[in-house]
Protein backbone atom coordinates (compact mmCIF):
# COMPACT_ATOMS: atom_id res chain seq x y z
CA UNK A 1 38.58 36.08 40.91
CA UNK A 2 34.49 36.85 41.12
CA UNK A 3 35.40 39.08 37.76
CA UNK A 4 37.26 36.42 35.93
CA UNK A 5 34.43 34.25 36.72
CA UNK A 6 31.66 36.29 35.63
CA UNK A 7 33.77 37.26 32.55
CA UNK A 8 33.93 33.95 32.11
CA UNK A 9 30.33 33.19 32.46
CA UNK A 10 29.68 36.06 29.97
CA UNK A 11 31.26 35.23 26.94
CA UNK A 12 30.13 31.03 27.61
CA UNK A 13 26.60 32.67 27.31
CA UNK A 14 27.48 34.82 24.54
CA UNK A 15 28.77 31.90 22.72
CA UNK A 16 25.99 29.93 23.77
CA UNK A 17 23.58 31.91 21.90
CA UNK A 18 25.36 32.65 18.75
CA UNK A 19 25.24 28.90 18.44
CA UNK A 20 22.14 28.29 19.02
CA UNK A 21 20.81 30.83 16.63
CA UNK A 22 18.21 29.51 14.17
CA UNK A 23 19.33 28.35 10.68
CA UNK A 24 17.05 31.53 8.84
CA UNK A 25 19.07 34.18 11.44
CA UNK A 26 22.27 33.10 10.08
CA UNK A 27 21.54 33.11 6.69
CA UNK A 28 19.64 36.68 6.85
CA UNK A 29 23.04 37.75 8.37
CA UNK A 30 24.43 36.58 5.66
CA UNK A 31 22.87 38.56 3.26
CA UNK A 32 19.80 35.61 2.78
CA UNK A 33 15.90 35.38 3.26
CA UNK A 34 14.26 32.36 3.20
CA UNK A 35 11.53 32.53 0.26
CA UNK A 36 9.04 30.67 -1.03
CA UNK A 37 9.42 28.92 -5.03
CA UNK A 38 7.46 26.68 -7.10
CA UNK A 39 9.82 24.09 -5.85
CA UNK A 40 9.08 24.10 -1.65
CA UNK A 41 5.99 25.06 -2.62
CA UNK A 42 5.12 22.00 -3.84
CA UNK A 43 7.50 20.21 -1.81
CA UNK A 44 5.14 21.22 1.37
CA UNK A 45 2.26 19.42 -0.70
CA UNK A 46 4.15 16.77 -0.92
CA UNK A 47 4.93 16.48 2.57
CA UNK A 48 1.29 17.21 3.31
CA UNK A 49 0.53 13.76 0.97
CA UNK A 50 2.75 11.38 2.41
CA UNK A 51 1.55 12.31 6.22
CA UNK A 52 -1.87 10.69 4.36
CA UNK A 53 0.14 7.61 3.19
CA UNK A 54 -0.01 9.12 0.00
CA UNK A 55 3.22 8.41 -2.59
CA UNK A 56 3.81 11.57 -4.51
CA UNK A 57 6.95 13.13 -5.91
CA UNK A 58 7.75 16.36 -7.16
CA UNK A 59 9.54 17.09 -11.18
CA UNK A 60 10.76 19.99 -13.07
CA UNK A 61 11.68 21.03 -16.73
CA UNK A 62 12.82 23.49 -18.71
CA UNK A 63 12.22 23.82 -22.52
CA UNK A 64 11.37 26.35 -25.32
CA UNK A 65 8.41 23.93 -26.10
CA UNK A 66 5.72 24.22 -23.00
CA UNK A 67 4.43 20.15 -24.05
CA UNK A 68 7.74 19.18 -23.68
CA UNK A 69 8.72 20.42 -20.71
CA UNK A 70 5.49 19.27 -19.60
CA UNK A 71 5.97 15.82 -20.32
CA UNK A 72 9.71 15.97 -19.04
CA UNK A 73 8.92 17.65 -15.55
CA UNK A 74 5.77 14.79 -15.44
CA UNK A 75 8.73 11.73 -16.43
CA UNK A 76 11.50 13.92 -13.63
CA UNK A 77 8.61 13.97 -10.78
CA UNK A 78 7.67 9.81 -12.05
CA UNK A 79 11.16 8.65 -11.97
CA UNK A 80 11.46 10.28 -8.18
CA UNK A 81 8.16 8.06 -7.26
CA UNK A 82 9.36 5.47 -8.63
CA UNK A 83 12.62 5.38 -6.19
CA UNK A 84 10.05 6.61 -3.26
CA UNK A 85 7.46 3.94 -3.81
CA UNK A 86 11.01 1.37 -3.45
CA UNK A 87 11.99 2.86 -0.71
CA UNK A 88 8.08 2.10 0.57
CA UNK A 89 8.13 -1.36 -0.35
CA UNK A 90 11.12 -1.96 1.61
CA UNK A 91 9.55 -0.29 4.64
CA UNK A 92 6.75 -2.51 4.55
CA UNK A 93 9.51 -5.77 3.84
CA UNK A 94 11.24 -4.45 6.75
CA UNK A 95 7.44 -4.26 9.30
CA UNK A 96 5.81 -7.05 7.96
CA UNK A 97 8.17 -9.45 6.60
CA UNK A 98 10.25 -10.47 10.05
CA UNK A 99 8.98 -13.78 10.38
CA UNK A 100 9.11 -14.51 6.87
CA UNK A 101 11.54 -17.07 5.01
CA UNK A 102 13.91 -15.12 3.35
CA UNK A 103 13.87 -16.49 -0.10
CA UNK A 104 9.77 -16.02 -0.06
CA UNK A 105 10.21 -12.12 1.10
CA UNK A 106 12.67 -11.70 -1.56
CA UNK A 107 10.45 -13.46 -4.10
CA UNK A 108 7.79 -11.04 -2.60
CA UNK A 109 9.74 -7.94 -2.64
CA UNK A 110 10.77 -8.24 -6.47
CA UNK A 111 7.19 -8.72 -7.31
CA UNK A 112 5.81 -5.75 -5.48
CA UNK A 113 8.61 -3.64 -7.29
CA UNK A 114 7.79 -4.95 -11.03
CA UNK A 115 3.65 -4.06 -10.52
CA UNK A 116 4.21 -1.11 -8.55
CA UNK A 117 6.66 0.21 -11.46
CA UNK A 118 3.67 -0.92 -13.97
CA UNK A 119 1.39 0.81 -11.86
CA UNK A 120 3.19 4.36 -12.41
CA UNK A 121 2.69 4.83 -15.52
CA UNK A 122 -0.76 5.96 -14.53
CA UNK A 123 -0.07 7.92 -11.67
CA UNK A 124 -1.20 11.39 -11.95
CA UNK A 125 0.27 14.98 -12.08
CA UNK A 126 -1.64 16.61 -9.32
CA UNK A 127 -0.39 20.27 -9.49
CA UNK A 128 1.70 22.32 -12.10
CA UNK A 129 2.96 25.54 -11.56
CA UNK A 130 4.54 27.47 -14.79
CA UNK A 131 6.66 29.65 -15.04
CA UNK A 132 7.57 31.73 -18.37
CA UNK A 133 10.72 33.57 -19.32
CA UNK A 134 10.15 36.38 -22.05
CA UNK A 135 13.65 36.92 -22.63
CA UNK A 136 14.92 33.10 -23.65
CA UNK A 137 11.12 32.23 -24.63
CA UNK A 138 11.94 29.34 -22.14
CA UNK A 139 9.34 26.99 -19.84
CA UNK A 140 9.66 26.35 -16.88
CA UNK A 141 7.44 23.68 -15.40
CA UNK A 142 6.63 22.01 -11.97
CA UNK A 143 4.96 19.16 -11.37
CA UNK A 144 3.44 17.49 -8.46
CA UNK A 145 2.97 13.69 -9.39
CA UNK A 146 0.83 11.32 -7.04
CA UNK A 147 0.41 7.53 -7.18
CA UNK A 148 -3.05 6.32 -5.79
CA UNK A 149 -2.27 4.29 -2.97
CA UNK A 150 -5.29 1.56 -3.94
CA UNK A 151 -2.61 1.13 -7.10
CA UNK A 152 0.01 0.20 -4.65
CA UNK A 153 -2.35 -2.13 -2.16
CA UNK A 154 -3.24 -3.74 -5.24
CA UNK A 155 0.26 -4.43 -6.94
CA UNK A 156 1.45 -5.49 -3.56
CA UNK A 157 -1.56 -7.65 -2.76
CA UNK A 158 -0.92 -9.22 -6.26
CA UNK A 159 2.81 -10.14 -5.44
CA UNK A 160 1.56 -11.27 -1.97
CA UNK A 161 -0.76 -13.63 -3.57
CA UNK A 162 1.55 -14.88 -5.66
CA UNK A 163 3.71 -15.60 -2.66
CA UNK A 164 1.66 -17.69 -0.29
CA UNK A 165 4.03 -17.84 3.09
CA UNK A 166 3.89 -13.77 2.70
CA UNK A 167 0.37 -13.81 2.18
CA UNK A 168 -0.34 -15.55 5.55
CA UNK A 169 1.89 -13.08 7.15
CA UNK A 170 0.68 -10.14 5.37
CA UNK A 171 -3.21 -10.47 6.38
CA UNK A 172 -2.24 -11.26 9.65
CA UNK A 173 -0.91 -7.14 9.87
CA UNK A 174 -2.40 -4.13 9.40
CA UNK A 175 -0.79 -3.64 6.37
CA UNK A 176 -4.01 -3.70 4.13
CA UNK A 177 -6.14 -1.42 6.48
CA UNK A 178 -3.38 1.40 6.18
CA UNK A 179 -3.40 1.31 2.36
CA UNK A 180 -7.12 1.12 2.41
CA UNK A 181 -6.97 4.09 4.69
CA UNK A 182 -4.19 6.16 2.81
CA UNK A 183 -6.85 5.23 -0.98
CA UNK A 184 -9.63 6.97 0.52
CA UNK A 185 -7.25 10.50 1.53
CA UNK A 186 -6.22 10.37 -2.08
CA UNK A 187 -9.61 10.03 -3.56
CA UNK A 188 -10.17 13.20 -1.09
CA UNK A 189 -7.23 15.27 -2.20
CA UNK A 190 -8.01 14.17 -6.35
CA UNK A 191 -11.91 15.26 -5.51
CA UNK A 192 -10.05 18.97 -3.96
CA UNK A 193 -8.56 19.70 -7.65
């Protein structure tokens, strides 16, 4: 009985640990190894940016033409802002708008969406990586894109002033002080380049 209990005991353990083995073990056993590309690269930037409250996305193109793919991998990384600065919006709907008439935070919200999509036109390509293939003659580009957060205080400021029950609501939070706050890491990180 003691055996079939510690045999028991054994292969719970045993199975124990294979599951608990970490995500890079089983994929080196696989065959994989985690690297690093232009893509996570980048990707850890922008992670890096948007602990700083600062909205950046991340774009990539391919084309014989290095302008092109350029400009594409700029519009790719752009378009992704322009779904994460949304998403943003809604956060801030979501913390500052509870006590808020529905019909005004909705009026509010749409506003904040139409400048802050006006506002990216301007936002800026922070870092490019490229990338060259002899063989096709083909470009490969990356493209970190960030959005000065001032920008985005400042479109949503204008749709809060424009919306007077949100207004009151709005200075009442910290809202302002965190975008003020997340304007002055992005003038740091511009000043790095």
């Amino acid at each position: 009985m003691k055996r079939m209990f510690g045999w028991m005991l054994a292969c719970a353990c045993a199975m124990m640990f294979a599951a608990c083995a970490s995500s890079a073990q089983k994929a080196s056993e696989g065959g994989f190894k985690t690297v690093e590309t232009p893509a996570s690269e980048l990707e850890k930037y922008k992670a890096e940016l948007a602990e700083k409250d600062i909205p950046s996305a991340v774009g990539m193109a391919v084309s014989n033409d290095e302008m092109i793919a350029r400009t594409q991998a700029a519009d790719e990384a752009r378009a992704a802002l322009a779904e994460a600065t949304k998403t943003q919006v809604n956060r801030y709907k979501e913390q500052y708008g509870k006590n808020v008439d529905g019909k005004a935070l909705k009026i509010w919200e749409e506003k904040a969406n139409e400048y802050t999509q006006q506002e990216l036109v301007g936002a800026n390509v922070i870092r490019t990586i490229t990338q060259f293939n002899e063989e096709s003659g083909q470009y490969k580009i990356y493209v970190l894109v960030a959005m000065d957060p001032a920008k985005l205080a400042a479109a949503m400021q204008k749709s809060a002033e424009e919306n007077q029950e949100f207004m009151l609501r709005a200075q009442s939070a910290d809202m302002q002080k965190r975008m003020d706050e997340a304007a002055e890491k992005y003038k740091a990180e511009v000043q790095k380049k």
